[in-house]
PDB file of N, CA and C in Angstrom:
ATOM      1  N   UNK A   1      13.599  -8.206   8.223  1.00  0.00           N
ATOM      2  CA  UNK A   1      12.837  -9.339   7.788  1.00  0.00           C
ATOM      3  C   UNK A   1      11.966  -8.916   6.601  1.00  0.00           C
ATOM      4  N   UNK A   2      11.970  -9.405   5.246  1.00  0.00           N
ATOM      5  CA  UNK A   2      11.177  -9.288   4.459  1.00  0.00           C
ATOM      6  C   UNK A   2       9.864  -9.735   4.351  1.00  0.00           C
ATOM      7  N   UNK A   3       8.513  -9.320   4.127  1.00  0.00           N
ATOM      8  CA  UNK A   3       7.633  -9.473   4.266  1.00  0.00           C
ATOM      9  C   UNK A   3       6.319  -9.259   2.754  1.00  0.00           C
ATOM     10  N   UNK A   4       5.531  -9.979   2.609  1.00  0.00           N
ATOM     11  CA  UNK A   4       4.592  -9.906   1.705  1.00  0.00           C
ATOM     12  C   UNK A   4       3.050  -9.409   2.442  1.00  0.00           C
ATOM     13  N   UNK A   5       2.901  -7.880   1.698  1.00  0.00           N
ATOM     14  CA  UNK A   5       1.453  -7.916   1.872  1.00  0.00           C
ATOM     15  C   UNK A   5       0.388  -7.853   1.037  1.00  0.00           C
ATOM     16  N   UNK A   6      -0.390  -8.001   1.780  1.00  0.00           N
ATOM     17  CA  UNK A   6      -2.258  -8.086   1.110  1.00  0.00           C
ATOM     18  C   UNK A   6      -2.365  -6.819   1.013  1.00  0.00           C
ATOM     19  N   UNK A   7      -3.429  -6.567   0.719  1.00  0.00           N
ATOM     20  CA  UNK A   7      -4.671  -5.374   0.220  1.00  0.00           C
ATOM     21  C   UNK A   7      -4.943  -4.275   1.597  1.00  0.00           C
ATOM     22  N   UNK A   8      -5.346  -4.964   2.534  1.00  0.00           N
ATOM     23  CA  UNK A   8      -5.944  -4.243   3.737  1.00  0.00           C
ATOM     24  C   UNK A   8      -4.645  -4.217   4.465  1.00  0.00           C
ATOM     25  N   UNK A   9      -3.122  -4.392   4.801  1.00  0.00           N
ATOM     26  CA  UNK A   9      -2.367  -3.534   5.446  1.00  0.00           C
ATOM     27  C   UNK A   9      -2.621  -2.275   4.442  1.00  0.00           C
ATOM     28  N   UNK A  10      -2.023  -2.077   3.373  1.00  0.00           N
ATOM     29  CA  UNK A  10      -2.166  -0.983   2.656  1.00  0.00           C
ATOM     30  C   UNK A  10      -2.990   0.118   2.622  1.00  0.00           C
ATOM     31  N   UNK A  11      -4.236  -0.581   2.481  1.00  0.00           N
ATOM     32  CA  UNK A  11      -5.020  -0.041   2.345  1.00  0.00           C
ATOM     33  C   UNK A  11      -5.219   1.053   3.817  1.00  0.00           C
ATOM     34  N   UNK A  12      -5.185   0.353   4.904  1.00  0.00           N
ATOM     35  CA  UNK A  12      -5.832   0.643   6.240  1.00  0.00           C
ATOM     36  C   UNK A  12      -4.393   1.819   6.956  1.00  0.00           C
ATOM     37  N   UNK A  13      -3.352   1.549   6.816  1.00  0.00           N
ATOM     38  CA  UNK A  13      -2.326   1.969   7.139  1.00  0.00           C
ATOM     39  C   UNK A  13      -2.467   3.369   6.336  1.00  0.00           C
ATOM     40  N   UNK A  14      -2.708   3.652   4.854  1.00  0.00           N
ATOM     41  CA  UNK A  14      -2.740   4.552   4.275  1.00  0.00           C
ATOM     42  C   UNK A  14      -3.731   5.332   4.563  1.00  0.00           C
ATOM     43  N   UNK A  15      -4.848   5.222   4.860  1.00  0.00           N
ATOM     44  CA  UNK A  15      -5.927   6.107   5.335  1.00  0.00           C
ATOM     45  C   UNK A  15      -5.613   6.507   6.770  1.00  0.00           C
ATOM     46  N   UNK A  16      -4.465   6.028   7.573  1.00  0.00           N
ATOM     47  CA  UNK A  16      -4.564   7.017   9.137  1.00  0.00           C
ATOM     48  C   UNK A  16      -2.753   7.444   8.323  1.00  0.00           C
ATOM     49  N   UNK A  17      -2.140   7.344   7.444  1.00  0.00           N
ATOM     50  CA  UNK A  17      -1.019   8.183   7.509  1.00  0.00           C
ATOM     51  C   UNK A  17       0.157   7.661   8.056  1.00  0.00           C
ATOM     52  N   UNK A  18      -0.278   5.978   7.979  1.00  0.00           N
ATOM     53  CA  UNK A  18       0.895   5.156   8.514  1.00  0.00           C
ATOM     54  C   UNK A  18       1.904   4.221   7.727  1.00  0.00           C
ATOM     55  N   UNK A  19       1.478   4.343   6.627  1.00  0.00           N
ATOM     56  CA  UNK A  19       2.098   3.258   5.523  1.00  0.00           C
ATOM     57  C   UNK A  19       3.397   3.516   6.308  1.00  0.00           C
ATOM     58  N   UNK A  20       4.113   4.744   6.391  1.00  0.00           N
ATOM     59  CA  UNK A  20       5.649   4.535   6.326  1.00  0.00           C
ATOM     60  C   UNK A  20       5.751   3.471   7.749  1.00  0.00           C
ATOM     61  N   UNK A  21       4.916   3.124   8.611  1.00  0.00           N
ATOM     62  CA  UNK A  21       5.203   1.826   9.218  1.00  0.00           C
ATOM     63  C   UNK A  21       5.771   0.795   8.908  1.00  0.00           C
ATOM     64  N   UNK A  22       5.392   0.489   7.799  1.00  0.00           N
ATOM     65  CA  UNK A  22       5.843  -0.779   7.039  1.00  0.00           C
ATOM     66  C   UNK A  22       7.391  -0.736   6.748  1.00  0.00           C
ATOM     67  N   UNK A  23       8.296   0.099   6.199  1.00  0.00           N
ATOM     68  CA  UNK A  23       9.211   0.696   6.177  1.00  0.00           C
ATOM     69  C   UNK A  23      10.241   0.790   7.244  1.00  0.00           C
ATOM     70  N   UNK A  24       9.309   1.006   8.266  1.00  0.00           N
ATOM     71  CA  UNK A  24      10.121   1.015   9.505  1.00  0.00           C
ATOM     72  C   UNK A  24      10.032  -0.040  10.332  1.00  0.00           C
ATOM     73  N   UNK A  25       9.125  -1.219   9.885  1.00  0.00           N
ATOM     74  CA  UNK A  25       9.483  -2.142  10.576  1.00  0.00           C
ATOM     75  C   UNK A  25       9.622  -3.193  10.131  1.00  0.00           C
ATOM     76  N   UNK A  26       9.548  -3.119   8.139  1.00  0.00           N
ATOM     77  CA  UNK A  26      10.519  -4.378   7.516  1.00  0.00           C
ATOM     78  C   UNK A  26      11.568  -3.775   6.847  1.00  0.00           C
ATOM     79  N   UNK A  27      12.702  -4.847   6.446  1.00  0.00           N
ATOM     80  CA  UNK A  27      13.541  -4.753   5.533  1.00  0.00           C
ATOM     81  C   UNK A  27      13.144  -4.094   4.270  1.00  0.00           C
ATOM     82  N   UNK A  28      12.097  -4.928   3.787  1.00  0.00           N
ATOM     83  CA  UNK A  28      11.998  -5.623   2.348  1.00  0.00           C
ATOM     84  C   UNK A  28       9.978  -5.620   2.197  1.00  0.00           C
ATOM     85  N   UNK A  29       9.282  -4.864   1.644  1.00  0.00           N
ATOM     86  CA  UNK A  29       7.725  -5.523   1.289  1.00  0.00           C
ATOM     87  C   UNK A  29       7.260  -5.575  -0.336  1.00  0.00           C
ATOM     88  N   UNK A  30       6.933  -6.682  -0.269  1.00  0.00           N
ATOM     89  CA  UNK A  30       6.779  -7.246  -1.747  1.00  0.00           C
ATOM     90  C   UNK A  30       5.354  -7.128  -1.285  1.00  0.00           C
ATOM     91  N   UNK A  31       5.029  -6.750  -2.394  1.00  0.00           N
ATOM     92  CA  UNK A  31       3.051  -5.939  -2.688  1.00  0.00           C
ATOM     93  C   UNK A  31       3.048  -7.109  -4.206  1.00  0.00           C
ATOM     94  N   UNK A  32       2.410  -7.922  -3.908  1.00  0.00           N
ATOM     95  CA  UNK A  32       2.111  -9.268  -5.644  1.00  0.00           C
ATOM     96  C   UNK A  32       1.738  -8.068  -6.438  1.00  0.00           C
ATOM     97  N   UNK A  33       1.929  -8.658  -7.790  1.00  0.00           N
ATOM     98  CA  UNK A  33       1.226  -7.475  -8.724  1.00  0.00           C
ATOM     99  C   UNK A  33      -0.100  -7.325  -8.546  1.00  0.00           C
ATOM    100  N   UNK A  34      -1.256  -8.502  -8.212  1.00  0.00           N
ATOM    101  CA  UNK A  34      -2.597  -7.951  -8.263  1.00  0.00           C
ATOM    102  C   UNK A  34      -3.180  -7.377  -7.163  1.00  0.00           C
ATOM    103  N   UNK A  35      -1.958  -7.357  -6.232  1.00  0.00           N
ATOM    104  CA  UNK A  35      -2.393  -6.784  -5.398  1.00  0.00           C
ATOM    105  C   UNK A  35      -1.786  -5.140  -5.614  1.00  0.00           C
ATOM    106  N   UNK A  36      -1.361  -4.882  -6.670  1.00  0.00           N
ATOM    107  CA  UNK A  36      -0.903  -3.594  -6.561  1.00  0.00           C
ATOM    108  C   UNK A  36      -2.105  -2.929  -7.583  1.00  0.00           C
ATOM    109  N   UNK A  37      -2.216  -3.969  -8.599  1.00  0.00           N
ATOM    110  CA  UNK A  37      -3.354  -3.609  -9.342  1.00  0.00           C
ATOM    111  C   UNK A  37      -4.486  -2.962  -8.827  1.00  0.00           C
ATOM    112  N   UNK A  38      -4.946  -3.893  -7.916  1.00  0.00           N
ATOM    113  CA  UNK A  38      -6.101  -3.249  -6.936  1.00  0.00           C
ATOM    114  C   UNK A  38      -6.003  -2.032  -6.308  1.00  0.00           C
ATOM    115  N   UNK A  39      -5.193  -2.599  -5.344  1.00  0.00           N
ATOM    116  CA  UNK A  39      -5.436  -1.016  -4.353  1.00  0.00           C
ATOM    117  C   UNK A  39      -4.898   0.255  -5.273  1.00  0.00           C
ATOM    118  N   UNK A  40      -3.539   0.325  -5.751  1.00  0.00           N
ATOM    119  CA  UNK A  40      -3.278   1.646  -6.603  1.00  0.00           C
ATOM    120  C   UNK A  40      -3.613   1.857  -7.553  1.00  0.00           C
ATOM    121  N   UNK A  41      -3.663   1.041  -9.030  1.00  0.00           N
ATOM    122  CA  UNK A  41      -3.887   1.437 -10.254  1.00  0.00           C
ATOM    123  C   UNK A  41      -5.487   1.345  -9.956  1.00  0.00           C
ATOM    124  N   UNK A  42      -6.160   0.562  -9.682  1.00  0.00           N
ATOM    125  CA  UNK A  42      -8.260   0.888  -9.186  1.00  0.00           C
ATOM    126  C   UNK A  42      -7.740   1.656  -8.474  1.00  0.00           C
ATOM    127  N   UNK A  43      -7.524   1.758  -7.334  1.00  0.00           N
ATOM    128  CA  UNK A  43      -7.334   3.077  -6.313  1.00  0.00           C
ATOM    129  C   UNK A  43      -7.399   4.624  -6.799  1.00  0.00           C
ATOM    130  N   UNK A  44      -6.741   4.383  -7.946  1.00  0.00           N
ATOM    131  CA  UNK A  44      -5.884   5.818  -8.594  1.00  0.00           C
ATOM    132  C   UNK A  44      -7.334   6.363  -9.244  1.00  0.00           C
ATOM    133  N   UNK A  45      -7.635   4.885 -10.614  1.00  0.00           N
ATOM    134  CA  UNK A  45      -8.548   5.572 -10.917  1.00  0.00           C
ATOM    135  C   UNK A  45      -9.862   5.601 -10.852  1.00  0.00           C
ATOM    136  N   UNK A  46      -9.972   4.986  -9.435  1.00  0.00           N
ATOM    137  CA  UNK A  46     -11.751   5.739  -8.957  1.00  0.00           C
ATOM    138  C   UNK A  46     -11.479   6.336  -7.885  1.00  0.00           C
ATOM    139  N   UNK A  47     -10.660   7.572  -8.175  1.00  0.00           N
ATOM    140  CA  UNK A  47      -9.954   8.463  -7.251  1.00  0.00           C
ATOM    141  C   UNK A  47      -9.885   8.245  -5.538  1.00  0.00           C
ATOM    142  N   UNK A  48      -9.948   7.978  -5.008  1.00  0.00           N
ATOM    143  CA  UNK A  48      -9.643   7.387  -3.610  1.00  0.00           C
ATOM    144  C   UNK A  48      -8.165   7.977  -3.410  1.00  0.00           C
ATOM    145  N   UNK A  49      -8.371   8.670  -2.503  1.00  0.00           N
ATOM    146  CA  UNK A  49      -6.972   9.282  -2.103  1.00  0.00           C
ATOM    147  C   UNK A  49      -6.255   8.421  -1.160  1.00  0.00           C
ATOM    148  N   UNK A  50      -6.489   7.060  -0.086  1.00  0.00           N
ATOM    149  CA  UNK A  50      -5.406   6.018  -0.211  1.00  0.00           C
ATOM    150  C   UNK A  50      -4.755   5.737  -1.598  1.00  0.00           C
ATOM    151  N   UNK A  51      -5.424   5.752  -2.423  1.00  0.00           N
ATOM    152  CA  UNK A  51      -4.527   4.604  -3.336  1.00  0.00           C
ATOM    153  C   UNK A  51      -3.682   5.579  -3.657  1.00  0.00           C
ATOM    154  N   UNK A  52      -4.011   7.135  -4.119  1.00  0.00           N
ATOM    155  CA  UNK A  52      -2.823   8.232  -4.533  1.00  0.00           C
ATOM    156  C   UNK A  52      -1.999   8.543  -3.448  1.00  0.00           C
ATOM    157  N   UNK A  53      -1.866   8.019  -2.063  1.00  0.00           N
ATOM    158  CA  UNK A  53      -0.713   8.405  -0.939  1.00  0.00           C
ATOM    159  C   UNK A  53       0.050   7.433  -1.362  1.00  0.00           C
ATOM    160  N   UNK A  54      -0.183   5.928  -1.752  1.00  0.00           N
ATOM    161  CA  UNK A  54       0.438   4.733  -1.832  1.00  0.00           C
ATOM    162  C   UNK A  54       1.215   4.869  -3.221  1.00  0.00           C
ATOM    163  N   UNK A  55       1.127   5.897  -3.912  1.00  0.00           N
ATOM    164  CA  UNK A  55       1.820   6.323  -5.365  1.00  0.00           C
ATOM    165  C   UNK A  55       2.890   6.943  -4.834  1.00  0.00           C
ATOM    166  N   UNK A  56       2.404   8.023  -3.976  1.00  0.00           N
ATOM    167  CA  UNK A  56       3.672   8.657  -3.682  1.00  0.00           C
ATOM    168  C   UNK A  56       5.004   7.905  -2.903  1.00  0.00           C
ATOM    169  N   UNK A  57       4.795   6.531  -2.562  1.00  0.00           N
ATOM    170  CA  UNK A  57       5.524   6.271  -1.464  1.00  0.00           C
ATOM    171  C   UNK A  57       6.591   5.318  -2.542  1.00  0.00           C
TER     172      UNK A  57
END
């Protein structure tokens, strides 16, 4: 099942080391662009190490 998320799965999932949840329990996750804006590209650069796990993925 494909799925769209917000800010705070991401966000919250990435700080305990769970993002790859998402992965394993959709098909398909479409992240909108401003929502990618936010959490990773701000994430990245007011260094916050969620937003740099969510780069690697």
């Amino acid at each position: 099942m494909p799925v769209v998320s917000n800010i705070s799965p991401l966000i919250w999932l990435s700080k305990v080391g769970k993002i790859s949840l998402l992965k394993d329990l959709f098909i398909e996750v479409t992240v909108p662009q401003m929502v990618y804006k936010e959490a990773v590209e701000n994430g990245v650069a007011g260094g916050f190490s969620d937003a740099i796990a969510l780069v690697r993925r």
